[in-house]
N, C-alpha and C. Protein backbone atom coordinates (compact mmCIF):
# COMPACT_ATOMS: atom_id res chain seq x y z
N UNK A 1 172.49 5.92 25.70
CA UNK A 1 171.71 5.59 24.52
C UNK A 1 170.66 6.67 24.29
N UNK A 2 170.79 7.17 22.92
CA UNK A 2 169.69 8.19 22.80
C UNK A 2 168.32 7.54 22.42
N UNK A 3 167.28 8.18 23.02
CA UNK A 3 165.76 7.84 23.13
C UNK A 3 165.37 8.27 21.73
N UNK A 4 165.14 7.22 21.03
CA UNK A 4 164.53 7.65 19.60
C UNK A 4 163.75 6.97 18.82
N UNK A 5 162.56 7.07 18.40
CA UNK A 5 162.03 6.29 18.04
C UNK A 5 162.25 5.55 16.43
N UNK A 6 162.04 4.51 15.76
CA UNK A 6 162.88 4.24 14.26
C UNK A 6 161.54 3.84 13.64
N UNK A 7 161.53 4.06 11.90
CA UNK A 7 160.44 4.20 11.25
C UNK A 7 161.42 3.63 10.22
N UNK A 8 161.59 2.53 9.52
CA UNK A 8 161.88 1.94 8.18
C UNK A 8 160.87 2.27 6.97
N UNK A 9 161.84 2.09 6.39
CA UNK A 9 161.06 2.70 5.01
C UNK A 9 161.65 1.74 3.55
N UNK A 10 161.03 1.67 2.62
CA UNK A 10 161.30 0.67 1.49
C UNK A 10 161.39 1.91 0.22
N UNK A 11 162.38 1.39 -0.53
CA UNK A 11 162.45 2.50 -1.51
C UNK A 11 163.64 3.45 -1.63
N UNK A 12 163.19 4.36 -2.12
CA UNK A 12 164.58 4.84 -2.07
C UNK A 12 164.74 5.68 -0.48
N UNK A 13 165.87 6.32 -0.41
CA UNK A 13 166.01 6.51 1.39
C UNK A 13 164.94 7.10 1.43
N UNK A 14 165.27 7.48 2.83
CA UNK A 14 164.06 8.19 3.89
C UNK A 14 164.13 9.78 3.34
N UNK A 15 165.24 10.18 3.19
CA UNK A 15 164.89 11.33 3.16
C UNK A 15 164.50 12.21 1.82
N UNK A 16 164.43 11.38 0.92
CA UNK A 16 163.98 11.34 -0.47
C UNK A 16 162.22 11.29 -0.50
N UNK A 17 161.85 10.34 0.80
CA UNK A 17 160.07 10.41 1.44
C UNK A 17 160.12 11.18 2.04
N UNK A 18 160.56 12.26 2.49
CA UNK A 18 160.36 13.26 3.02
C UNK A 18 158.54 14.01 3.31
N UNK A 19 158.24 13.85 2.46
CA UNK A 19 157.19 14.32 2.29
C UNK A 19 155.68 13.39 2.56
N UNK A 20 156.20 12.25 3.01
CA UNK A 20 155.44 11.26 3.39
C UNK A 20 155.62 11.08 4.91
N UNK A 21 156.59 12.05 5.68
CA UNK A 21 156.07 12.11 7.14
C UNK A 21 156.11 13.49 7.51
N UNK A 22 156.12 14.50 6.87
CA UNK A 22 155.92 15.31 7.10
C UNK A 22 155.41 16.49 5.93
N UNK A 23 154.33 17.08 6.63
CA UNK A 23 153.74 17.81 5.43
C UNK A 23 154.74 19.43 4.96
N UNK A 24 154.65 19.26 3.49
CA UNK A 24 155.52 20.04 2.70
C UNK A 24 154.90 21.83 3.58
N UNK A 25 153.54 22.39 3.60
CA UNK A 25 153.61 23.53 4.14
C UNK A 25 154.37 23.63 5.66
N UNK A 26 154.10 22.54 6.26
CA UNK A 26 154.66 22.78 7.63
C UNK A 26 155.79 22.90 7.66
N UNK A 27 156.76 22.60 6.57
CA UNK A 27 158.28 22.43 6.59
C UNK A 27 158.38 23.96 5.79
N UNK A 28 157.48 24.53 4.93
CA UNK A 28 158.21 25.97 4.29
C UNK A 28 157.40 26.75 5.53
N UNK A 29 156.27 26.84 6.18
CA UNK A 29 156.20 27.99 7.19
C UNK A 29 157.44 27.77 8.48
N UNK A 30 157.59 26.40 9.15
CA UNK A 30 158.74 26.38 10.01
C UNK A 30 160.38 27.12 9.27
N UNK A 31 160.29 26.83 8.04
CA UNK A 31 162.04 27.31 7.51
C UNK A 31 161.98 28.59 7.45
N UNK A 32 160.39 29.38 6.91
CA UNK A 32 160.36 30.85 7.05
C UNK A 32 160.40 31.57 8.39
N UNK A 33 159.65 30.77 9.56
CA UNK A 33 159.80 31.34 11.24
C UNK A 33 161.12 30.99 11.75
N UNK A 34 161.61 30.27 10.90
CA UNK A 34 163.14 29.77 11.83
C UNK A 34 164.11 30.66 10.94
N UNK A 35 164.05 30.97 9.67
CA UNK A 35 164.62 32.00 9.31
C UNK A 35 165.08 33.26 9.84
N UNK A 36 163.78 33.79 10.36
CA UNK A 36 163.02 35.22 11.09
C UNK A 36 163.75 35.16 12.28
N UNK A 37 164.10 34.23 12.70
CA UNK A 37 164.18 34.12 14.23
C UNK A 37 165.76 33.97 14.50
N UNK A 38 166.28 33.25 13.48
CA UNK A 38 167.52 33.40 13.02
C UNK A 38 168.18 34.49 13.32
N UNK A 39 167.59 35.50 12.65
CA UNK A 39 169.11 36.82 12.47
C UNK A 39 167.69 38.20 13.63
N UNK A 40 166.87 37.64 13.88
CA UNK A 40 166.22 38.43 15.29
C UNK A 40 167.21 39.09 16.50
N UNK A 41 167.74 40.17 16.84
CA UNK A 41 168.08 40.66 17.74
C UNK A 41 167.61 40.38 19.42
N UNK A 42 165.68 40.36 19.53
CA UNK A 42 165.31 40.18 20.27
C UNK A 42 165.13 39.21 20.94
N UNK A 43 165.08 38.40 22.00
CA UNK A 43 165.19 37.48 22.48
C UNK A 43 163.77 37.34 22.91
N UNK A 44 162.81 38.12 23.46
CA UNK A 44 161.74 37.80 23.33
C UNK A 44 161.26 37.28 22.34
N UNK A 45 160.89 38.21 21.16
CA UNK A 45 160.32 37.99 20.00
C UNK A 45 160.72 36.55 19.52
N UNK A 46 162.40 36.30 19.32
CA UNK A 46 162.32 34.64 19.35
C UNK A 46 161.79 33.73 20.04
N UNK A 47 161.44 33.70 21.62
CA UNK A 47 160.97 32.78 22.00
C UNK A 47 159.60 32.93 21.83
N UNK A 48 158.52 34.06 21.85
CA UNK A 48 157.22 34.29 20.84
C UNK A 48 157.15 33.24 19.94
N UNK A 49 157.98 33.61 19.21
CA UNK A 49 158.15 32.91 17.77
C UNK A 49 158.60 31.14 17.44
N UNK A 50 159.08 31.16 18.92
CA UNK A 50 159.28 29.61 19.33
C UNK A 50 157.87 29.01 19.63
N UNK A 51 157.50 29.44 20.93
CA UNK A 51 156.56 28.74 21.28
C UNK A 51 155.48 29.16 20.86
N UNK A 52 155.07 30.45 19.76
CA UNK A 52 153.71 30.59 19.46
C UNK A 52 153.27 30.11 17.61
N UNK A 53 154.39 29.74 17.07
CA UNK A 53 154.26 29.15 16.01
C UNK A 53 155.12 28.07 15.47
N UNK A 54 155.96 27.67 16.19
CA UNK A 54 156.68 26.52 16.06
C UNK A 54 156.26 25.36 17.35
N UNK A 55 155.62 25.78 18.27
CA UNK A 55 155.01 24.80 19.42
C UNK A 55 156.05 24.30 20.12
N UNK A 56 157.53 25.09 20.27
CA UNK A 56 158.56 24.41 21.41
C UNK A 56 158.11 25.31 22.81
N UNK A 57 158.84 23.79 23.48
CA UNK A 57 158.78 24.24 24.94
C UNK A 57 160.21 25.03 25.35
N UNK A 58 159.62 26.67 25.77
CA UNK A 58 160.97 27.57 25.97
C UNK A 58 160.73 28.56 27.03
N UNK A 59 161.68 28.25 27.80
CA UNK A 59 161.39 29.13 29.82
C UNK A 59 161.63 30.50 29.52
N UNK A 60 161.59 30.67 30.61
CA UNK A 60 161.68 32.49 30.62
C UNK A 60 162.69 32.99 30.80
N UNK A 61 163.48 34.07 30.19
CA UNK A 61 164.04 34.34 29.87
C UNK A 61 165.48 33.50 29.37
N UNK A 62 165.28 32.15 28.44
CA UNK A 62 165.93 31.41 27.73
C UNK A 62 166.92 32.48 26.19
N UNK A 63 167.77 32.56 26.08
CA UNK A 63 168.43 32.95 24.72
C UNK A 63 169.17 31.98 24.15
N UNK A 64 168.60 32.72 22.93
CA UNK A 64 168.76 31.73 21.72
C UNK A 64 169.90 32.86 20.96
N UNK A 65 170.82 32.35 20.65
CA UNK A 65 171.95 33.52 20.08
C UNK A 65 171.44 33.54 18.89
N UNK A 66 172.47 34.61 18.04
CA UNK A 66 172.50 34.78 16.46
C UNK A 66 172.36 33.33 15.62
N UNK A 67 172.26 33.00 14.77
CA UNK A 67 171.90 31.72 13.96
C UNK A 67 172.00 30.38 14.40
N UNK A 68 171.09 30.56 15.50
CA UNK A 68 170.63 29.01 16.64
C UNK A 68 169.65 28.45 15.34
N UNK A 69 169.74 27.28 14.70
CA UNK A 69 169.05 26.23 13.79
C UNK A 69 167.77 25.18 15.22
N UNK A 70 166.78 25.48 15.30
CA UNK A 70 166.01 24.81 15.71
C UNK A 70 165.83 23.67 14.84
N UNK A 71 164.88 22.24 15.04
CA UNK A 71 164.77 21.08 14.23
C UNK A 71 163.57 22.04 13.16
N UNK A 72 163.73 22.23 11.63
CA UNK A 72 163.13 22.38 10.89
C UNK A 72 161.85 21.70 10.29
N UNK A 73 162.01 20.07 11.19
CA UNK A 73 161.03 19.42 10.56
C UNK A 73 160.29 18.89 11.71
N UNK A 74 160.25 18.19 12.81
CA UNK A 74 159.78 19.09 14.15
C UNK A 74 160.20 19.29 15.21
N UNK A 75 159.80 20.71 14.98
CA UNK A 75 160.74 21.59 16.40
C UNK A 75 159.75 21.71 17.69
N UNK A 76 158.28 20.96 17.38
CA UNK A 76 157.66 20.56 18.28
C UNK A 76 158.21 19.67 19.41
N UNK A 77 159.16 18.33 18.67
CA UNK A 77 159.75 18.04 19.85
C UNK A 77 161.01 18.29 20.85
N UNK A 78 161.29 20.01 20.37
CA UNK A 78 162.54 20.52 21.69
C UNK A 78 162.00 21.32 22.93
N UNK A 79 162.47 21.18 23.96
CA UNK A 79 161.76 21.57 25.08
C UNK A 79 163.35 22.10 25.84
N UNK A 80 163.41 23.30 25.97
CA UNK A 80 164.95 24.18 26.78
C UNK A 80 164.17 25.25 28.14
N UNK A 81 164.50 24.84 29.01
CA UNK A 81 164.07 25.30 30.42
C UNK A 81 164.36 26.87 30.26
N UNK A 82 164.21 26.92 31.68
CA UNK A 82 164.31 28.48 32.42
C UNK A 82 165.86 28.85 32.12
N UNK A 83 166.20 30.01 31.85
CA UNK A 83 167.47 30.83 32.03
C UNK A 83 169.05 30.08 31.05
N UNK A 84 168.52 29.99 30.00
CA UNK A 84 169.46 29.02 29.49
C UNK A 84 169.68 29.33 28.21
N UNK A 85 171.10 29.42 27.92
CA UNK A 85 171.51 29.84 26.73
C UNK A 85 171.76 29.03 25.76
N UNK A 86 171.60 29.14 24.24
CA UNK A 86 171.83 28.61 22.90
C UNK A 86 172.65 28.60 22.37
N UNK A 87 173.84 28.56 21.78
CA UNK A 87 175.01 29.70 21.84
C UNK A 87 175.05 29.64 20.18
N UNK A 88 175.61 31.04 19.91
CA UNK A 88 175.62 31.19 18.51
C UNK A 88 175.83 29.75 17.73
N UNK A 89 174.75 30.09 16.24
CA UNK A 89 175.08 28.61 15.17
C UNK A 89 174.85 27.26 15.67
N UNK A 90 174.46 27.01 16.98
CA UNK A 90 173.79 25.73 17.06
C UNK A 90 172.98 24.89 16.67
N UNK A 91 173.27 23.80 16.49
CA UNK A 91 171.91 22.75 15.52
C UNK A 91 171.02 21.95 16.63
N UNK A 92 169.66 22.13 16.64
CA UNK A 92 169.10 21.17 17.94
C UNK A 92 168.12 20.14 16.81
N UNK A 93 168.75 18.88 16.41
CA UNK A 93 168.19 18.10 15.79
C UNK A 93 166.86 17.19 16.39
N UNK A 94 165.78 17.07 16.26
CA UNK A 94 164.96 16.47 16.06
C UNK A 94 164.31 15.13 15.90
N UNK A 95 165.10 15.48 14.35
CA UNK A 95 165.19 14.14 13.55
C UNK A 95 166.28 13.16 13.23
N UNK A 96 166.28 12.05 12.45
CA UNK A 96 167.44 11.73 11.72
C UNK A 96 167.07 11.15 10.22
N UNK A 97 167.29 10.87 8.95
CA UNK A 97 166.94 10.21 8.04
C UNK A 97 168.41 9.93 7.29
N UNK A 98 167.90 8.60 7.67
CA UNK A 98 169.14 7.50 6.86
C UNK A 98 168.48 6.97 6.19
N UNK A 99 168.94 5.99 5.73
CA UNK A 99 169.43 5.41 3.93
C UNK A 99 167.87 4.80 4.33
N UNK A 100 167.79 3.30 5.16
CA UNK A 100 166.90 2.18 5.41
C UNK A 100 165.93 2.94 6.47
N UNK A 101 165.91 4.11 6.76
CA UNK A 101 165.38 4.28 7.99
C UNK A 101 165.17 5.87 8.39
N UNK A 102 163.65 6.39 9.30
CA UNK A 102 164.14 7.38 10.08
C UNK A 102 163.75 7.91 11.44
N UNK A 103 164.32 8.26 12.30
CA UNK A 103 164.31 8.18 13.56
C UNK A 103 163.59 9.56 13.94
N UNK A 104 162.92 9.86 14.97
CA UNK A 104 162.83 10.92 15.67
C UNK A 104 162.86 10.91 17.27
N UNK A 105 162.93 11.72 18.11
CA UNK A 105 163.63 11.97 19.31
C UNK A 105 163.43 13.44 20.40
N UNK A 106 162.73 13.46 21.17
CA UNK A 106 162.89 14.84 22.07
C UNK A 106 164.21 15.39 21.92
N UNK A 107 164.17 16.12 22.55
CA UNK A 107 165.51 16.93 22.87
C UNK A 107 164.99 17.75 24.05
N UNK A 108 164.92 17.69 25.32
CA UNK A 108 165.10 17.92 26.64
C UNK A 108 166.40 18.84 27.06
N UNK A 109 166.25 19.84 27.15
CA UNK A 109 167.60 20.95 27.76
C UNK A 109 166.74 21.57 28.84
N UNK A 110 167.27 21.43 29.97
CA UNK A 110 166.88 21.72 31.19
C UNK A 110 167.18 23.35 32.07
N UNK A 111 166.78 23.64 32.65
CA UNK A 111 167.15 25.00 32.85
C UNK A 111 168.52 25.46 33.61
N UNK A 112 169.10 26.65 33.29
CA UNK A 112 170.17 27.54 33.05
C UNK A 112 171.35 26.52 32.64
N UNK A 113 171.44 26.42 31.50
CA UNK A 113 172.09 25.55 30.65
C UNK A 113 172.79 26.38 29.74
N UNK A 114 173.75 26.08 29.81
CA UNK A 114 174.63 26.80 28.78
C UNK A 114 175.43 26.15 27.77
N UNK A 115 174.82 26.01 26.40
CA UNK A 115 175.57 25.59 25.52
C UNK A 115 176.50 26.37 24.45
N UNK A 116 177.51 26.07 23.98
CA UNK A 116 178.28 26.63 23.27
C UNK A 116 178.33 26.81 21.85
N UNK A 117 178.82 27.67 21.61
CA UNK A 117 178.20 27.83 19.89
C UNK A 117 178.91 26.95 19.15
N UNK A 118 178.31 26.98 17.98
CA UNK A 118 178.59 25.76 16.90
C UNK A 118 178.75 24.35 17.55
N UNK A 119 177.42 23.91 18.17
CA UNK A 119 177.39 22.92 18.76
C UNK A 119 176.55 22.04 17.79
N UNK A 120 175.77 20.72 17.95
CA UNK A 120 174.95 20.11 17.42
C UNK A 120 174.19 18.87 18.68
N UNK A 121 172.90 19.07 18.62
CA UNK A 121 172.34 18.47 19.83
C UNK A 121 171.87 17.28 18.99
N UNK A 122 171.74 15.73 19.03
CA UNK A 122 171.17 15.01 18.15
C UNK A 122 169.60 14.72 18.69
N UNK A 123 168.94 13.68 18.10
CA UNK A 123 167.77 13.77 18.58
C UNK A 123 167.36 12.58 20.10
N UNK A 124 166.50 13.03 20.77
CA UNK A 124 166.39 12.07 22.02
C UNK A 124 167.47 11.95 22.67
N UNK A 125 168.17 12.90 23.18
CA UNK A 125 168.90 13.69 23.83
C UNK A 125 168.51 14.49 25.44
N UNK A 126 168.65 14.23 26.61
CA UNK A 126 168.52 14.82 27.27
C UNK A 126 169.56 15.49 28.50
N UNK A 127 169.67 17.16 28.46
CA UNK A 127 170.94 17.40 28.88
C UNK A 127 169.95 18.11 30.23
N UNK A 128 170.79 17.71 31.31
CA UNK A 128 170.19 17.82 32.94
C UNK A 128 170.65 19.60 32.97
N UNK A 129 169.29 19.93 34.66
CA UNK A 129 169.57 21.24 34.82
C UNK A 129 170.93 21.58 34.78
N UNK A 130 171.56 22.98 34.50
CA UNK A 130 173.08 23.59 35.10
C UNK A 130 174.05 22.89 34.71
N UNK A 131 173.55 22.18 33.40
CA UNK A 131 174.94 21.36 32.43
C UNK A 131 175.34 22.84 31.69
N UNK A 132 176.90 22.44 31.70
CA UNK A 132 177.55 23.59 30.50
C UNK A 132 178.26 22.04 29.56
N UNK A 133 177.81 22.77 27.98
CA UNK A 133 178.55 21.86 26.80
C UNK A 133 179.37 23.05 26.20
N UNK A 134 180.78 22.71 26.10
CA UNK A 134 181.22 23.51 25.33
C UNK A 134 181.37 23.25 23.94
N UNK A 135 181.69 24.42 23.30
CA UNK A 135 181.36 24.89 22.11
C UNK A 135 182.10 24.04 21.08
N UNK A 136 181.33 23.42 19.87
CA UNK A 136 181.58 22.70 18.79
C UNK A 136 181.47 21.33 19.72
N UNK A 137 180.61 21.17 20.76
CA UNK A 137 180.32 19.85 20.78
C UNK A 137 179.25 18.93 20.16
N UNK A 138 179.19 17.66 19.59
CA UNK A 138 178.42 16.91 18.97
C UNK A 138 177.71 15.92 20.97
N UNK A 139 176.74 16.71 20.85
CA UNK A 139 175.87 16.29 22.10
C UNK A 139 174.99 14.69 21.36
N UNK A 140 175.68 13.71 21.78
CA UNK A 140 174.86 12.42 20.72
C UNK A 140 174.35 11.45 22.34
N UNK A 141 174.87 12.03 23.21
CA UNK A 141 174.23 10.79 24.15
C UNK A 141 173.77 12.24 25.64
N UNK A 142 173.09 11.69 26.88
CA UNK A 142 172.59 12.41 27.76
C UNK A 142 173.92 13.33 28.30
N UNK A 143 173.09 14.38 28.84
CA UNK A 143 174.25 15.19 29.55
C UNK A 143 173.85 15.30 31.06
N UNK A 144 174.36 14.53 32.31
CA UNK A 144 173.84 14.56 33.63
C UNK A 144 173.76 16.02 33.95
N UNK A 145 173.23 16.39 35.10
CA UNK A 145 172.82 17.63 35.34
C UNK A 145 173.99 18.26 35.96
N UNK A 146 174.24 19.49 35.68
CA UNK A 146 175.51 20.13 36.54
C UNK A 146 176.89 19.99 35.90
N UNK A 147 177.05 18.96 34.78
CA UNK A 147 178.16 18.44 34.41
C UNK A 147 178.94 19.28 33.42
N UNK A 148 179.61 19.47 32.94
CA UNK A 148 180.61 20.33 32.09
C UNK A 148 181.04 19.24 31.02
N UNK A 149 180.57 19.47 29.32
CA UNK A 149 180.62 18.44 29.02
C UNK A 149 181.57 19.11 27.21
N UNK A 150 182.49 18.15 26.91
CA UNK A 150 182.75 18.38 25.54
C UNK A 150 183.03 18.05 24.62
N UNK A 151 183.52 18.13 23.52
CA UNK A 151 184.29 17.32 22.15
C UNK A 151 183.25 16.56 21.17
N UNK A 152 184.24 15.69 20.59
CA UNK A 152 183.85 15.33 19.44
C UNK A 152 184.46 13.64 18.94
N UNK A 153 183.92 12.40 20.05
CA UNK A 153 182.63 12.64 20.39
C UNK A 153 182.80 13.12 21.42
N UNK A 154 181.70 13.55 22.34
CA UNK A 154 181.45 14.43 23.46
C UNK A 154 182.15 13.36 24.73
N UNK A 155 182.16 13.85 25.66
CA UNK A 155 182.57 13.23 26.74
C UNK A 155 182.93 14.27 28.16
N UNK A 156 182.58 13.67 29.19
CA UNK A 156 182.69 14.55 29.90
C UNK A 156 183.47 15.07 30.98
N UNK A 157 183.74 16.01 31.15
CA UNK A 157 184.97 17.20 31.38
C UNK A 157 185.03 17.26 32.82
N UNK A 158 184.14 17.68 33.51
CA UNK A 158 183.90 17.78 34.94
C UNK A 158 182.31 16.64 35.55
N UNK A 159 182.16 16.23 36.20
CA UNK A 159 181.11 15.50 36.88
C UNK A 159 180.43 17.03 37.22
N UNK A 160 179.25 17.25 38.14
CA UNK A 160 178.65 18.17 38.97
C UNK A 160 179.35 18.32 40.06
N UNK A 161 179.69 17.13 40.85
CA UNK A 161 180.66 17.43 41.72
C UNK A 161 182.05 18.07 41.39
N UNK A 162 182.54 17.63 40.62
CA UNK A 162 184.32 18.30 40.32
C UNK A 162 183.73 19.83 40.16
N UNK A 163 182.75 20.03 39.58
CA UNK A 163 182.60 21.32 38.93
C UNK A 163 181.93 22.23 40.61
N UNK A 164 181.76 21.97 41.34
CA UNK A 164 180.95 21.92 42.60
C UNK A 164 182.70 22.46 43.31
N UNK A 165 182.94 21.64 43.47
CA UNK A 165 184.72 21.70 43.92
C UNK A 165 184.95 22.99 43.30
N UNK A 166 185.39 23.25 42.40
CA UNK A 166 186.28 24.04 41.25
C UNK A 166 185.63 25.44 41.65
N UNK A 167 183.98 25.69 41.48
CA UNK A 167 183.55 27.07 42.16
C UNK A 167 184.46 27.06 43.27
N UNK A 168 183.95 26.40 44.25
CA UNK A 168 184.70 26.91 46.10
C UNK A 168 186.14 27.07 45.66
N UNK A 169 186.64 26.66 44.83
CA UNK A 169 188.58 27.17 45.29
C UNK A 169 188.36 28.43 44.43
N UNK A 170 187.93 28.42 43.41
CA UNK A 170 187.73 29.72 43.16
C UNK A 170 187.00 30.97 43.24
N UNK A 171 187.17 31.54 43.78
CA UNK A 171 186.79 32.94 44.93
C UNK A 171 185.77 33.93 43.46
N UNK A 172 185.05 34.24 43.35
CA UNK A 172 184.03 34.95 42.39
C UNK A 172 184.42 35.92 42.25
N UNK A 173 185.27 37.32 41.49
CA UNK A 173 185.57 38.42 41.65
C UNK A 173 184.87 39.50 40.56
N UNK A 174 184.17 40.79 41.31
CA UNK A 174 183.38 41.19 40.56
C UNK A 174 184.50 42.65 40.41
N UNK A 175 184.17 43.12 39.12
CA UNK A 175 185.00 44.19 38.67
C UNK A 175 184.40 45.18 38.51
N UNK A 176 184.13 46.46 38.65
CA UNK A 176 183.66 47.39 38.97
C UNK A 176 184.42 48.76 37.77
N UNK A 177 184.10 49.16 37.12
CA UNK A 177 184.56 50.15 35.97
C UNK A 177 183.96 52.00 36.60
N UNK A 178 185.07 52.49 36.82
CA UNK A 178 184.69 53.80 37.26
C UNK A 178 185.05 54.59 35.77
């Protein structure tokens, strides 16, 4: 079950009030830094740009690939550990706004995490250290730590242990280019 908190609303939907939970400049300076950060080469400078004007929590040396979508409306609540990748075109949602209602939610990614591109993280979401999600997964419920996780809906592929197993039979081979 994802951790999220729910806010009803009367009228027309939620996301039509838009502007009644969240203020209109904070949403055009976040779409202009998440823009910037978007098609950024540097991986520093994005996480700068993460945690010094968008207020997420982001470890050291974390990458965020080519057009990683942070939550636009707040990206205050994503927090992605130490050594952990974004993978190209990912969505890390935040929020939600439905018809009667709208929800918001952490998003917790733990360190050296590797997610796959064109993924979508929903909100109040928490994926454990040394999880891999592969790519085009809809992440809607927790990801245990270590686990290998995928699809649509998501479900998971290896435990920590199977994946624990699977290193030892397979021998690490490093290739060397003369």
């Amino acid at each position: 079950m994802r951790k999220t908190d729910r806010y009803p609303v009367k009228g027309p939907n939620s996301l039509w009030q838009i502007y009644k939970t969240v203020s209109f400049w904070k949403i055009v300076k976040n779409v202009i830094v998440i823009e910037i950060a978007r098609f950024t080469p540097f991986y520093k400078w994005k996480n700068w740009m993460y945690r010094k004007l968008l207020n997420m929590k982001v470890g050291d040396k974390t990458a965020f690939a080519y057009k990683v979508v942070p939550d636009i409306m707040f990206p205050e609540k994503i927090s992605v550990g130490r050594n952990s990748i974004i993978g190209y075109n990912t969505t890390i949602l935040a929020h939600e706004y439905l018809i009667h209602e709208y929800r918001l939610g952490e998003v917790k990614i733990g360190d050296n995490v590797m997610i796959g591109a064109n993924s979508t993280i929903l909100p109040g979401v928490d994926i454990g250290d040394g999880a891999v999600v592969s790519a085009g997964t809809l992440v809607h419920k927790d990801v245990p730590a270590g686990a290998m996780v995928g699809g649509n809906p998501m479900r998971i592929i290896y435990t920590k242990e199977e994946m624990d197993k699977r290193k030892k039979k397979t021998p690490s081979t490093v290739s060397t280019c003369n």
